[in-house]
N, C-alpha and C. Protein backbone atom coordinates (compact mmCIF):
# COMPACT_ATOMS: atom_id res chain seq x y z
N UNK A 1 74.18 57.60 34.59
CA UNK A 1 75.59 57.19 34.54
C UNK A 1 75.90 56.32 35.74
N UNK A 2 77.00 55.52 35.20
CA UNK A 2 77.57 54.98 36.75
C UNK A 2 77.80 55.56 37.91
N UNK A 3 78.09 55.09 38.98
CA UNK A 3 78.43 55.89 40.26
C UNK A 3 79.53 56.06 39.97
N UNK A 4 80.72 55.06 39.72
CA UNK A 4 81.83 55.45 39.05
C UNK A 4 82.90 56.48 38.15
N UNK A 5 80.99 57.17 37.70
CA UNK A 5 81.88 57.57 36.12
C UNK A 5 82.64 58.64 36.35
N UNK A 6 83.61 58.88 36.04
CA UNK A 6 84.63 60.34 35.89
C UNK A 6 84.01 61.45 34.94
N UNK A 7 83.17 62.65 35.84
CA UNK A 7 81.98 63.68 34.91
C UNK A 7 82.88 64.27 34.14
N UNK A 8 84.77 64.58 34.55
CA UNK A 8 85.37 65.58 33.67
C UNK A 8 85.61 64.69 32.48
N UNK A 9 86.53 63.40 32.57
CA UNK A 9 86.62 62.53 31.32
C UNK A 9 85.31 62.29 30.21
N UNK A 10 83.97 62.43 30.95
CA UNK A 10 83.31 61.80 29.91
C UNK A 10 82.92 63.27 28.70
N UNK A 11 83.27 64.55 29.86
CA UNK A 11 82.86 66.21 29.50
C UNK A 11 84.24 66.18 28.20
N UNK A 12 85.56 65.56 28.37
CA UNK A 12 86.30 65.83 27.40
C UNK A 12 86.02 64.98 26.10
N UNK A 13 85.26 63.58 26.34
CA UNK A 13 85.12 62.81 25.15
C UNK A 13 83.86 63.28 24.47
N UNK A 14 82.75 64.03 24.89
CA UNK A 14 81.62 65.06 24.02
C UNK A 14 82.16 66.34 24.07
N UNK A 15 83.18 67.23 24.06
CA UNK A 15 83.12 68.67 23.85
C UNK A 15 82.91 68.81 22.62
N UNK A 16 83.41 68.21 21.37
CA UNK A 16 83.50 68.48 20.33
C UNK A 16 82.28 68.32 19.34
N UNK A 17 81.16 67.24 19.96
CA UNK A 17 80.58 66.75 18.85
C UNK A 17 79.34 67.44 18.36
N UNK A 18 79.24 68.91 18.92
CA UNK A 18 78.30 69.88 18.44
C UNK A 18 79.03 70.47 17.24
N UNK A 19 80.09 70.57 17.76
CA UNK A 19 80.97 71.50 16.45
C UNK A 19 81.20 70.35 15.24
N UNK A 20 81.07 69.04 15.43
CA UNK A 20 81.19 68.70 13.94
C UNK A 20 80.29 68.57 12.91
N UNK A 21 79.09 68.78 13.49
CA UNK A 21 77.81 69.24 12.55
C UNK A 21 77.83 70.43 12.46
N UNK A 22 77.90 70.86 13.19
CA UNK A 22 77.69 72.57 13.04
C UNK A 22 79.44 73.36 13.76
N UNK A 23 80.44 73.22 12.23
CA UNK A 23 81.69 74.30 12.75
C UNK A 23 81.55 75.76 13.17
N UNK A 24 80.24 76.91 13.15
CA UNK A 24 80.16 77.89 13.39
C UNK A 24 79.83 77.82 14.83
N UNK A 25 79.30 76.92 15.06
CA UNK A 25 78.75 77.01 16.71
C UNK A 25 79.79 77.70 17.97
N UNK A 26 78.79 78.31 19.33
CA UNK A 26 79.70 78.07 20.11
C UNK A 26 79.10 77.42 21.07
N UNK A 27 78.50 75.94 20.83
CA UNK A 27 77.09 75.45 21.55
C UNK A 27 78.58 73.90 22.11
N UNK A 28 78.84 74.31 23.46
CA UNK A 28 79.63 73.09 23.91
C UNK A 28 78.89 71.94 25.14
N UNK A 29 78.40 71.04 24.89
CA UNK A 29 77.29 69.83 25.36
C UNK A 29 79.01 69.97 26.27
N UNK A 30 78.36 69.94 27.59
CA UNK A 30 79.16 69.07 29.16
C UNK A 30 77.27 68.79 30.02
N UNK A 31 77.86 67.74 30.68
CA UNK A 31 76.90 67.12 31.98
C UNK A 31 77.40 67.86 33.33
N UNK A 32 76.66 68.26 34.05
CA UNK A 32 76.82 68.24 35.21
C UNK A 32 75.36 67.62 36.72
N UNK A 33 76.01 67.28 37.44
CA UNK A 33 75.33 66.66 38.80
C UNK A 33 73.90 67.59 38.88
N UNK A 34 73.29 66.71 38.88
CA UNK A 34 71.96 67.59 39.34
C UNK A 34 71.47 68.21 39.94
N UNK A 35 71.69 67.23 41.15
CA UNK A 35 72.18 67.63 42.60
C UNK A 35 72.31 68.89 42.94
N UNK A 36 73.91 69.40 41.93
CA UNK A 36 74.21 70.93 42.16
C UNK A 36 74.09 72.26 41.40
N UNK A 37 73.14 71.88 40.65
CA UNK A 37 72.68 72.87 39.69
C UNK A 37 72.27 73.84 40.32
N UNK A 38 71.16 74.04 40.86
CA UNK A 38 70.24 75.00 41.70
C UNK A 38 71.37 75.95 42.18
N UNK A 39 72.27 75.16 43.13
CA UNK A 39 73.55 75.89 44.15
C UNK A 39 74.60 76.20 43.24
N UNK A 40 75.26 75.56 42.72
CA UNK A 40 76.37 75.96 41.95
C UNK A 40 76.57 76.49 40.38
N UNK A 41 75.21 76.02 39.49
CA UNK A 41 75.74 76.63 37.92
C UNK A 41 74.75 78.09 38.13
N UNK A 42 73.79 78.18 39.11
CA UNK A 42 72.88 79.22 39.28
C UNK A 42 73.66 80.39 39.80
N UNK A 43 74.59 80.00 40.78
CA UNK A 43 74.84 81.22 41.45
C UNK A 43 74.80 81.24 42.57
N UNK A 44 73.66 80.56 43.05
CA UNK A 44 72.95 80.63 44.52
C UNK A 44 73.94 80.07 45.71
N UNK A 45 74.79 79.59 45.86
CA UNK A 45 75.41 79.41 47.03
C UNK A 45 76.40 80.73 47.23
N UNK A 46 76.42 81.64 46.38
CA UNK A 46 76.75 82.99 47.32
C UNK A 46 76.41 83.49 47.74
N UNK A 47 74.73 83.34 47.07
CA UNK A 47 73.86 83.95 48.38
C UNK A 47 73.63 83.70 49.56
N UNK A 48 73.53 82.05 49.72
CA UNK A 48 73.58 81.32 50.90
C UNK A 48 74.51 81.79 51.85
N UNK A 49 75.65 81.51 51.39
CA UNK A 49 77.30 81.95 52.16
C UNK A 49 76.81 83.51 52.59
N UNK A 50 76.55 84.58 52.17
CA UNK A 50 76.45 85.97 52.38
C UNK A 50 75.13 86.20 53.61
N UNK A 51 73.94 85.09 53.61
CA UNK A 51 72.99 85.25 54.36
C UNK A 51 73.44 84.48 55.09
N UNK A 52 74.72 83.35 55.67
CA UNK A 52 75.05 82.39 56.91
C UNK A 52 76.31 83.61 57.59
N UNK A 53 77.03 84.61 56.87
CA UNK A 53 77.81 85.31 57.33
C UNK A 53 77.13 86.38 58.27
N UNK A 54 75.50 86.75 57.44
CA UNK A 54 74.90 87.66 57.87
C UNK A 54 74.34 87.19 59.41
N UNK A 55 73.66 86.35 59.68
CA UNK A 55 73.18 85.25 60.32
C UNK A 55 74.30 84.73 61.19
N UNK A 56 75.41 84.52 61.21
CA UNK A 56 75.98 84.46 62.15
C UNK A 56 76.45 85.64 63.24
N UNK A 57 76.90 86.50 61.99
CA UNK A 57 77.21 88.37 62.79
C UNK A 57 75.98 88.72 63.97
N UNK A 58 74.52 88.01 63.12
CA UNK A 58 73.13 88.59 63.80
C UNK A 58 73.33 88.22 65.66
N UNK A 59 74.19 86.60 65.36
CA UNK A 59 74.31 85.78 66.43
C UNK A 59 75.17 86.56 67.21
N UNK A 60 76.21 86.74 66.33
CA UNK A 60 77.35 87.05 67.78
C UNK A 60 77.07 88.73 68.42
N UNK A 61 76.27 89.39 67.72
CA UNK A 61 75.72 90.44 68.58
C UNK A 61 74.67 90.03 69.46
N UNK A 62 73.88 88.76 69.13
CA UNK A 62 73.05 88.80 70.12
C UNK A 62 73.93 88.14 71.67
N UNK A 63 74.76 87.35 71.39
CA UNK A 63 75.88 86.82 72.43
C UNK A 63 76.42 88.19 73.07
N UNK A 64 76.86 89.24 72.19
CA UNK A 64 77.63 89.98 73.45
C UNK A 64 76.12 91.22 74.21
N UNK A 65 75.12 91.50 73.36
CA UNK A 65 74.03 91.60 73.92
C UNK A 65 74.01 90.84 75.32
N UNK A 66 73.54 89.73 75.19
CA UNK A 66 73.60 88.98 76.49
C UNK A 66 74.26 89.02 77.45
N UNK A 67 76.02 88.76 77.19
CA UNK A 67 77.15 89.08 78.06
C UNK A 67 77.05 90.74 78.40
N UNK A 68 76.74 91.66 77.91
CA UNK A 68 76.54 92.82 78.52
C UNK A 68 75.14 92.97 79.42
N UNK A 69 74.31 92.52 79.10
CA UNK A 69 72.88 92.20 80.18
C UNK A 69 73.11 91.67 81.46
N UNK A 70 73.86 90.51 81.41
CA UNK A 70 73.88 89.70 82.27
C UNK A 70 74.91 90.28 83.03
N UNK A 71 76.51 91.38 83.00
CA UNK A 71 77.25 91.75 83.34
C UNK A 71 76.79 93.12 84.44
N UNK A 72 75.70 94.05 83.75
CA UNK A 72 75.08 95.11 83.74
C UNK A 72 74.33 94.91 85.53
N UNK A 73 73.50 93.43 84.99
CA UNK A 73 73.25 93.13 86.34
C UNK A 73 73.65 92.61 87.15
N UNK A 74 74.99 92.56 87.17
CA UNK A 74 75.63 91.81 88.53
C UNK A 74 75.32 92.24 89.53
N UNK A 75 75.02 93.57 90.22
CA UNK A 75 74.93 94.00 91.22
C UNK A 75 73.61 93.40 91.83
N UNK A 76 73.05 93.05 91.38
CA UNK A 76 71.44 91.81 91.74
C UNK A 76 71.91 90.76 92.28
N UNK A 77 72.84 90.08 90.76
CA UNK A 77 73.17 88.54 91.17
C UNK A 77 74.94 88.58 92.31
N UNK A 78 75.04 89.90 92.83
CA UNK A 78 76.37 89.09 93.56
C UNK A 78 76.15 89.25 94.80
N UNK A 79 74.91 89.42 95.35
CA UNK A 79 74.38 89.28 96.99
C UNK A 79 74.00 87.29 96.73
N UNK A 80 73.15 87.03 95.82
CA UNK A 80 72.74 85.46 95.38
C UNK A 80 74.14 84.59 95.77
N UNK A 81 75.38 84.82 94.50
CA UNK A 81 76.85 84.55 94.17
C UNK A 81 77.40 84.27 95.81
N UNK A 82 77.02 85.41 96.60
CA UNK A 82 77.78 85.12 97.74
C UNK A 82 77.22 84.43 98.52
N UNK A 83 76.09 84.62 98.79
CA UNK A 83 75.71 83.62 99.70
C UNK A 83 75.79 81.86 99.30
N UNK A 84 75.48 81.84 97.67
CA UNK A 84 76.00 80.20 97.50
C UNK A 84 77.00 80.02 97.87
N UNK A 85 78.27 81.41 97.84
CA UNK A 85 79.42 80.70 98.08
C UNK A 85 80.22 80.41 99.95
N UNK A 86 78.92 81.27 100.70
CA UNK A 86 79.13 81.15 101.97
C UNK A 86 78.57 79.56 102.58
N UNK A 87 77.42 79.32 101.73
CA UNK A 87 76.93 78.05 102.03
C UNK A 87 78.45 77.06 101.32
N UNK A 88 79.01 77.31 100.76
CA UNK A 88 79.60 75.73 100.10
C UNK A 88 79.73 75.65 99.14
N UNK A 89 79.38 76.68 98.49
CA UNK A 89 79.51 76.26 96.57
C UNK A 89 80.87 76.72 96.30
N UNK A 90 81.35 75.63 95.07
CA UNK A 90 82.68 76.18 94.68
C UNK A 90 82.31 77.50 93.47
N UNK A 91 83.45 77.74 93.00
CA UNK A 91 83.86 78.90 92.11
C UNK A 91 83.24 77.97 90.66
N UNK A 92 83.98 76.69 90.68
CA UNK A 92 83.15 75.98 89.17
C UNK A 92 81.42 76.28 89.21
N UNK A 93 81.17 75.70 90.51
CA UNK A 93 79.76 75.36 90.55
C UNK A 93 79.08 76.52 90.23
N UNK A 94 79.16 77.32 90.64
CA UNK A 94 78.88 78.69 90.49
C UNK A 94 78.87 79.05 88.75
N UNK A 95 80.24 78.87 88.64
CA UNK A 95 80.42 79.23 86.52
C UNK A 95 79.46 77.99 86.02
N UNK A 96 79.14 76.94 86.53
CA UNK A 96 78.34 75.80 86.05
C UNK A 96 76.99 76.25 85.74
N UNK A 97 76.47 77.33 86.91
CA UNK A 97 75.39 77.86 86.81
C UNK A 97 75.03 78.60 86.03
N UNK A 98 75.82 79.79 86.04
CA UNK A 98 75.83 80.43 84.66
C UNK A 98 75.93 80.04 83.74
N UNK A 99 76.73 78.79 83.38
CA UNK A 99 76.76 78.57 81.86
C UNK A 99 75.33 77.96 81.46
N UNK A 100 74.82 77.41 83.22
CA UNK A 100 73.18 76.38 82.50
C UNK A 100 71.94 77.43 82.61
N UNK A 101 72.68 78.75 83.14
CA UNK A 101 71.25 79.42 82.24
C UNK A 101 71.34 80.34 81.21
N UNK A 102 72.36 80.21 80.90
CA UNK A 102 72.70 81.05 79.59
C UNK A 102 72.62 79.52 78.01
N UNK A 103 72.83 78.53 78.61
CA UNK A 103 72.20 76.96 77.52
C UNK A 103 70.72 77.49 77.95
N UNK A 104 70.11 77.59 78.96
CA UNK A 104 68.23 77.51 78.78
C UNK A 104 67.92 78.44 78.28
N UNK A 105 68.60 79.99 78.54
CA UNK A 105 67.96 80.75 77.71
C UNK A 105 68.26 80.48 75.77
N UNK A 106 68.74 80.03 75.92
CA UNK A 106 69.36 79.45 74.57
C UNK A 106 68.78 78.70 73.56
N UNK A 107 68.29 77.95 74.41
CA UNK A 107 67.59 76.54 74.05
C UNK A 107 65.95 76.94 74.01
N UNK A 108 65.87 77.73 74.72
CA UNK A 108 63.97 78.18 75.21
C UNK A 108 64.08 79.36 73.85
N UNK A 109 64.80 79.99 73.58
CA UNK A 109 65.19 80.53 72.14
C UNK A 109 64.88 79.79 71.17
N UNK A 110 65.65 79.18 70.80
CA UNK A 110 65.73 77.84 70.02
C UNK A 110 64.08 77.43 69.71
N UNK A 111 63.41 77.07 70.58
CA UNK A 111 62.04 76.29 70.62
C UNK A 111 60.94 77.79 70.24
N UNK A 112 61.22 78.84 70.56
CA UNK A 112 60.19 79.76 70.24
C UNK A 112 60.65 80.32 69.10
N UNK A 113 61.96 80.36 68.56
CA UNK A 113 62.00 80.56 66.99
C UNK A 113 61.49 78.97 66.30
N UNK A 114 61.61 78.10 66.71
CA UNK A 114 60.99 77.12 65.61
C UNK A 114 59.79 77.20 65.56
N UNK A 115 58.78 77.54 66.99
CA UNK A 115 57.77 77.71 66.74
C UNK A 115 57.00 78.48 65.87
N UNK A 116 57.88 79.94 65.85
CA UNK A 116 57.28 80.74 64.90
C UNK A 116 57.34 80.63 63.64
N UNK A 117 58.22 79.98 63.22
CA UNK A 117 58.86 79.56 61.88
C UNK A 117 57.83 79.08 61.94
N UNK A 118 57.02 77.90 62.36
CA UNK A 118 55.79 76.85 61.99
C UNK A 118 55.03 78.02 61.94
N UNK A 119 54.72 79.02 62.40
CA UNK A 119 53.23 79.59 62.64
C UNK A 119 53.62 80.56 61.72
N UNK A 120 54.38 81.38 61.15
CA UNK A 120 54.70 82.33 59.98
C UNK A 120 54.75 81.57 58.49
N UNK A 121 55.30 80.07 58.33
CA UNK A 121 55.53 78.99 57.21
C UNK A 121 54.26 79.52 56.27
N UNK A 122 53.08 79.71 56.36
CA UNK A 122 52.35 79.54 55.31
C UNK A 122 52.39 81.40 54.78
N UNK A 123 52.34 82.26 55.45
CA UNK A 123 52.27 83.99 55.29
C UNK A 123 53.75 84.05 54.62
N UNK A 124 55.27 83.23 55.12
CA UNK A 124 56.29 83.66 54.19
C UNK A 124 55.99 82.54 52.65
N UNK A 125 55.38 81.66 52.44
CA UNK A 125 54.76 80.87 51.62
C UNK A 125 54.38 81.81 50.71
N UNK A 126 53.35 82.41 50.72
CA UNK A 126 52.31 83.28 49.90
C UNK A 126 52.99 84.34 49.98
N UNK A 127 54.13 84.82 50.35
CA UNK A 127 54.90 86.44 50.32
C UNK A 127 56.10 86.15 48.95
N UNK A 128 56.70 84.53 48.86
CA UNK A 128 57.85 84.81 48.28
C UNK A 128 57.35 83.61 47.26
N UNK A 129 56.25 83.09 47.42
CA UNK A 129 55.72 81.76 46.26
C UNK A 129 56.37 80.73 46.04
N UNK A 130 57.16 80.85 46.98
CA UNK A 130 57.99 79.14 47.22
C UNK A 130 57.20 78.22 47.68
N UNK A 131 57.60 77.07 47.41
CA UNK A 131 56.33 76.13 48.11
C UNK A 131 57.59 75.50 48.93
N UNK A 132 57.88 76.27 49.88
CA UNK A 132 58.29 75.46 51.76
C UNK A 132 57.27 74.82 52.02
N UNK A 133 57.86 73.77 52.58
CA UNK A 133 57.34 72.87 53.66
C UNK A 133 58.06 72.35 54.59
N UNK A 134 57.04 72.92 55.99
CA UNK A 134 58.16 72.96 57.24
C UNK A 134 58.26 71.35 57.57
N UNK A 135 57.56 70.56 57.30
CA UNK A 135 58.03 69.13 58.06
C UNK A 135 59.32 68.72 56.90
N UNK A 136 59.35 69.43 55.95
CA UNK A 136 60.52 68.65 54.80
C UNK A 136 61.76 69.12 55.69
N UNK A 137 61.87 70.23 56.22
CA UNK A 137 62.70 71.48 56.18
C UNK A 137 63.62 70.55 57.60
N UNK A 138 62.71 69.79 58.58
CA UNK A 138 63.17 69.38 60.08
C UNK A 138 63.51 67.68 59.88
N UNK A 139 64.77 67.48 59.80
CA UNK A 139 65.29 66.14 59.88
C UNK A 139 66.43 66.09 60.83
N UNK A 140 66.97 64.81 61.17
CA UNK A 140 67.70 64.43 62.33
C UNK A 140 69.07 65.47 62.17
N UNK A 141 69.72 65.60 60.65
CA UNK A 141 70.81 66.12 60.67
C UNK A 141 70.65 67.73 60.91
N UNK A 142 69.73 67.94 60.43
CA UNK A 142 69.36 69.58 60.71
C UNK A 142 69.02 69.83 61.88
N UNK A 143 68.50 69.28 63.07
CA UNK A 143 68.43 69.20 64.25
C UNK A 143 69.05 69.26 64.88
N UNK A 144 70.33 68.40 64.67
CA UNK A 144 71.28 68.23 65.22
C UNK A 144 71.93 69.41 65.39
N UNK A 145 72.33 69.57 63.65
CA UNK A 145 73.23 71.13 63.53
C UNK A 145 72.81 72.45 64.50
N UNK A 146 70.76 72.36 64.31
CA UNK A 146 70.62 73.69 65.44
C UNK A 146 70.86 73.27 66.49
N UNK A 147 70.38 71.99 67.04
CA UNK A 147 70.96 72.27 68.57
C UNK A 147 72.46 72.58 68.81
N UNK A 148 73.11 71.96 67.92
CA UNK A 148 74.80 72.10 68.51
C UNK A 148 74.94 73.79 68.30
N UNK A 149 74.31 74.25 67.38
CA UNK A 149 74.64 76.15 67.31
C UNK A 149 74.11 76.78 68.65
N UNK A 150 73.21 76.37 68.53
CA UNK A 150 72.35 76.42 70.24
C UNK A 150 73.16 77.03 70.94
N UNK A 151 73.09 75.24 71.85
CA UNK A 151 74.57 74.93 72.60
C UNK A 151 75.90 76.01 72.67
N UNK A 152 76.84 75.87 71.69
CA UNK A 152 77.88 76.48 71.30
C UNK A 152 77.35 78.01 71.76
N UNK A 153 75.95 78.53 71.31
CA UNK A 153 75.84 79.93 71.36
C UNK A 153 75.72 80.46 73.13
N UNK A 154 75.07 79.36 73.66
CA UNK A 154 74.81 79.77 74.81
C UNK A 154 75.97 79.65 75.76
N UNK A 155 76.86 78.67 75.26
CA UNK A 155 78.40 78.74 76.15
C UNK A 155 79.40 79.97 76.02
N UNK A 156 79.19 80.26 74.63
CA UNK A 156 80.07 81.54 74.24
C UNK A 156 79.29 82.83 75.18
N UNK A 157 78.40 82.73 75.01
CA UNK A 157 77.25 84.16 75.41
C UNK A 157 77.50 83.82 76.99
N UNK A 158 77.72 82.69 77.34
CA UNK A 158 77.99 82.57 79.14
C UNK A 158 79.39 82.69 79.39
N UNK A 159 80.44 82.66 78.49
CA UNK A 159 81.76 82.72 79.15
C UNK A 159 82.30 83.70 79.86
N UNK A 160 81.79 84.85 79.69
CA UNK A 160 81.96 86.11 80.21
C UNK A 160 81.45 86.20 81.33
N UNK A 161 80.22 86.25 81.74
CA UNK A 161 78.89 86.70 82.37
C UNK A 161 79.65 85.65 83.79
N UNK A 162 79.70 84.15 83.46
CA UNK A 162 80.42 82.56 84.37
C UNK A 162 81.45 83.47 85.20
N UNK A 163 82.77 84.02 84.06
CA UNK A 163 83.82 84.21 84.87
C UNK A 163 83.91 85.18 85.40
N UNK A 164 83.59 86.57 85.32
CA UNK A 164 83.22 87.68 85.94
C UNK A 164 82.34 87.72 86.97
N UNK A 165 81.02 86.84 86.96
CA UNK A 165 79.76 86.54 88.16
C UNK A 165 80.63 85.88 89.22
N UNK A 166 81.17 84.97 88.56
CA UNK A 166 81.71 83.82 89.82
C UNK A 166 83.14 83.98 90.89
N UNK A 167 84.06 85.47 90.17
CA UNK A 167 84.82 86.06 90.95
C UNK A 167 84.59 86.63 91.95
N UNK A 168 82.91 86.71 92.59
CA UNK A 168 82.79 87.93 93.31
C UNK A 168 83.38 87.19 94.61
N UNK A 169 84.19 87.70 95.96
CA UNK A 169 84.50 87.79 96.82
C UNK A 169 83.24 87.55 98.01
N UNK A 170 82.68 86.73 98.81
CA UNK A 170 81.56 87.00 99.19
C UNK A 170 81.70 87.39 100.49
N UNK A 171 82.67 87.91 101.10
CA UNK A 171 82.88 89.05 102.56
C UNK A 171 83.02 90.54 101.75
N UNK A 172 82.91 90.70 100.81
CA UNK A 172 83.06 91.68 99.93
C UNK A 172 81.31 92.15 99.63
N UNK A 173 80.96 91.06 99.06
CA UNK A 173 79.64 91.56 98.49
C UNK A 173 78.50 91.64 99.70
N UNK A 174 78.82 90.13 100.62
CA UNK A 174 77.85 90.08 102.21
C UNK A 174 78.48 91.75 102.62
N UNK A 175 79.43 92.51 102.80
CA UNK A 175 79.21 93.74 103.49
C UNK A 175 78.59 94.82 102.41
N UNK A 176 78.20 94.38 101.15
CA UNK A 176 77.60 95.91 100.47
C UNK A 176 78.69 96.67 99.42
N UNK A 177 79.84 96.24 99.47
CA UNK A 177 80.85 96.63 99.00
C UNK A 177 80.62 96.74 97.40
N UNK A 178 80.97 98.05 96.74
CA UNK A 178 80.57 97.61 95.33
C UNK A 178 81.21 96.37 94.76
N UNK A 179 80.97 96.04 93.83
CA UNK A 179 81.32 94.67 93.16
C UNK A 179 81.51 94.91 91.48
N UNK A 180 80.97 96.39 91.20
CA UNK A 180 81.62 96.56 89.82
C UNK A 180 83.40 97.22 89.75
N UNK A 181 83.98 96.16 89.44
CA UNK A 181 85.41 96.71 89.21
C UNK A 181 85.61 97.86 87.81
N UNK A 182 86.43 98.38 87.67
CA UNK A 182 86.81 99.15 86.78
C UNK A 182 87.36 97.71 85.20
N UNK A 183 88.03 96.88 85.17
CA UNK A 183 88.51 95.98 84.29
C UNK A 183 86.50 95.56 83.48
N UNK A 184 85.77 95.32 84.60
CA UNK A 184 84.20 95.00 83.89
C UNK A 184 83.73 96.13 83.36
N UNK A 185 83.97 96.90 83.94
CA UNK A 185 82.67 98.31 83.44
C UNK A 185 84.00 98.84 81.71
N UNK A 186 85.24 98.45 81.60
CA UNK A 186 85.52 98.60 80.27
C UNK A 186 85.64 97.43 79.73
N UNK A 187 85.58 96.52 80.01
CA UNK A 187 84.89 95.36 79.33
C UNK A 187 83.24 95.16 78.68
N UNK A 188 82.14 96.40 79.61
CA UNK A 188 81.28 96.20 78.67
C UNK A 188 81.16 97.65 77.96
N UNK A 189 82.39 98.33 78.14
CA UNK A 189 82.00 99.56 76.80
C UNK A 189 82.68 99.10 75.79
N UNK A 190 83.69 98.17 75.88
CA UNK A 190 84.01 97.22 74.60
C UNK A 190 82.92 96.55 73.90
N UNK A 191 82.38 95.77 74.59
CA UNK A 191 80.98 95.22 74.26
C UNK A 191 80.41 95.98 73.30
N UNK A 192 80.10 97.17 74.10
CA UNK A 192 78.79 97.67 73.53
C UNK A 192 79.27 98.74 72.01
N UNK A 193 80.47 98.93 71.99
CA UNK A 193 81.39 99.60 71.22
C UNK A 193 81.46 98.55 69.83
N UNK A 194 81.77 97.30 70.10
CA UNK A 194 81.94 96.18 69.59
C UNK A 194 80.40 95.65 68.86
């Protein structure tokens, strides 16, 4: 068909012409896109939708996972915290830090799940008899999309860990002083509750 063509108009000018050879029928000829057969007359994009809901939930527990790890150990990182901040570092620079190792752990994520994906590709192959193929599977736009989830995951998973690390007081922490407040320690039984 044309690129043009209107699929519902041309679906109303054939509905009928099974039934005029045959009036008992309930056999009604429509076209649809090819394209979306697989996903849409099958069924299958609810499954999709139900395994990206699942798959994201997987994510945001592994984010507050993290933000509770990284919170858990402050008492390590706020002797570090203070002394950058006795040398000169600001309060950003500091949340800057955290947010760039909560992107590397992110990203170094990122590269050892693709890897395995390559090195598992042929064992989930022969388990479910699909014929995947991982070089089809990796193009610019799909790349893109994981890194930006990446990204996004490792800023969310650092927003906490940034602003809580980077409050510490450092005549507070240089004398030994605890540094877990009461507002953090129920912030990560929310977490972990959550």
């Amino acid at each position: 068909m044309r690129a043009d063509a209107d699929l519902e108009d041309f679906n109303e000018k054939i509905s009928g012409r099974v039934r005029q050879s045959d009036p008992g029928t309930n056999t009604e000829p429509f076209i649809f896109p090819f394209n979306r057969v697989y996903l849409e007359m099958y069924g299958r994009e609810a499954r999709i939708r139900v395994f990206m809901i699942i798959a994201f939930v997987i994510l945001f527990i592994a984010c507050v996972n993290f933000m509770n790890m990284t919170t858990a150990r402050s008492g390590r990182r706020a002797r570090e915290v203070g002394m950058r901040k006795v040398v000169g570092a600001s309060r950003r620079q500091v949340m800057l830090q955290f947010f760039g190792e909560s992107i590397l752990f992110t990203l170094l994520s990122l590269f050892l799940g693709i890897g395995l994906v390559r090195f598992l590709m042929p064992a989930f192959r022969s388990l479910t008899g699909k014929p995947l193929i991982f070089e089809q599977m990796i193009n610019g736009p799909m790349l893109l999309g994981v890194a930006g989830i990446a990204i996004l995951t490792g800023v969310l998973a650092g927003v906490y860990p940034a602003l809580f690390l980077s409050g510490f007081r450092p005549s507070s922490v240089l004398k030994g002083e605890s540094v877990k407040g009461k507002a953090g320690a129920l912030f990560r039984r929310i977490l972990v509750v959550t």
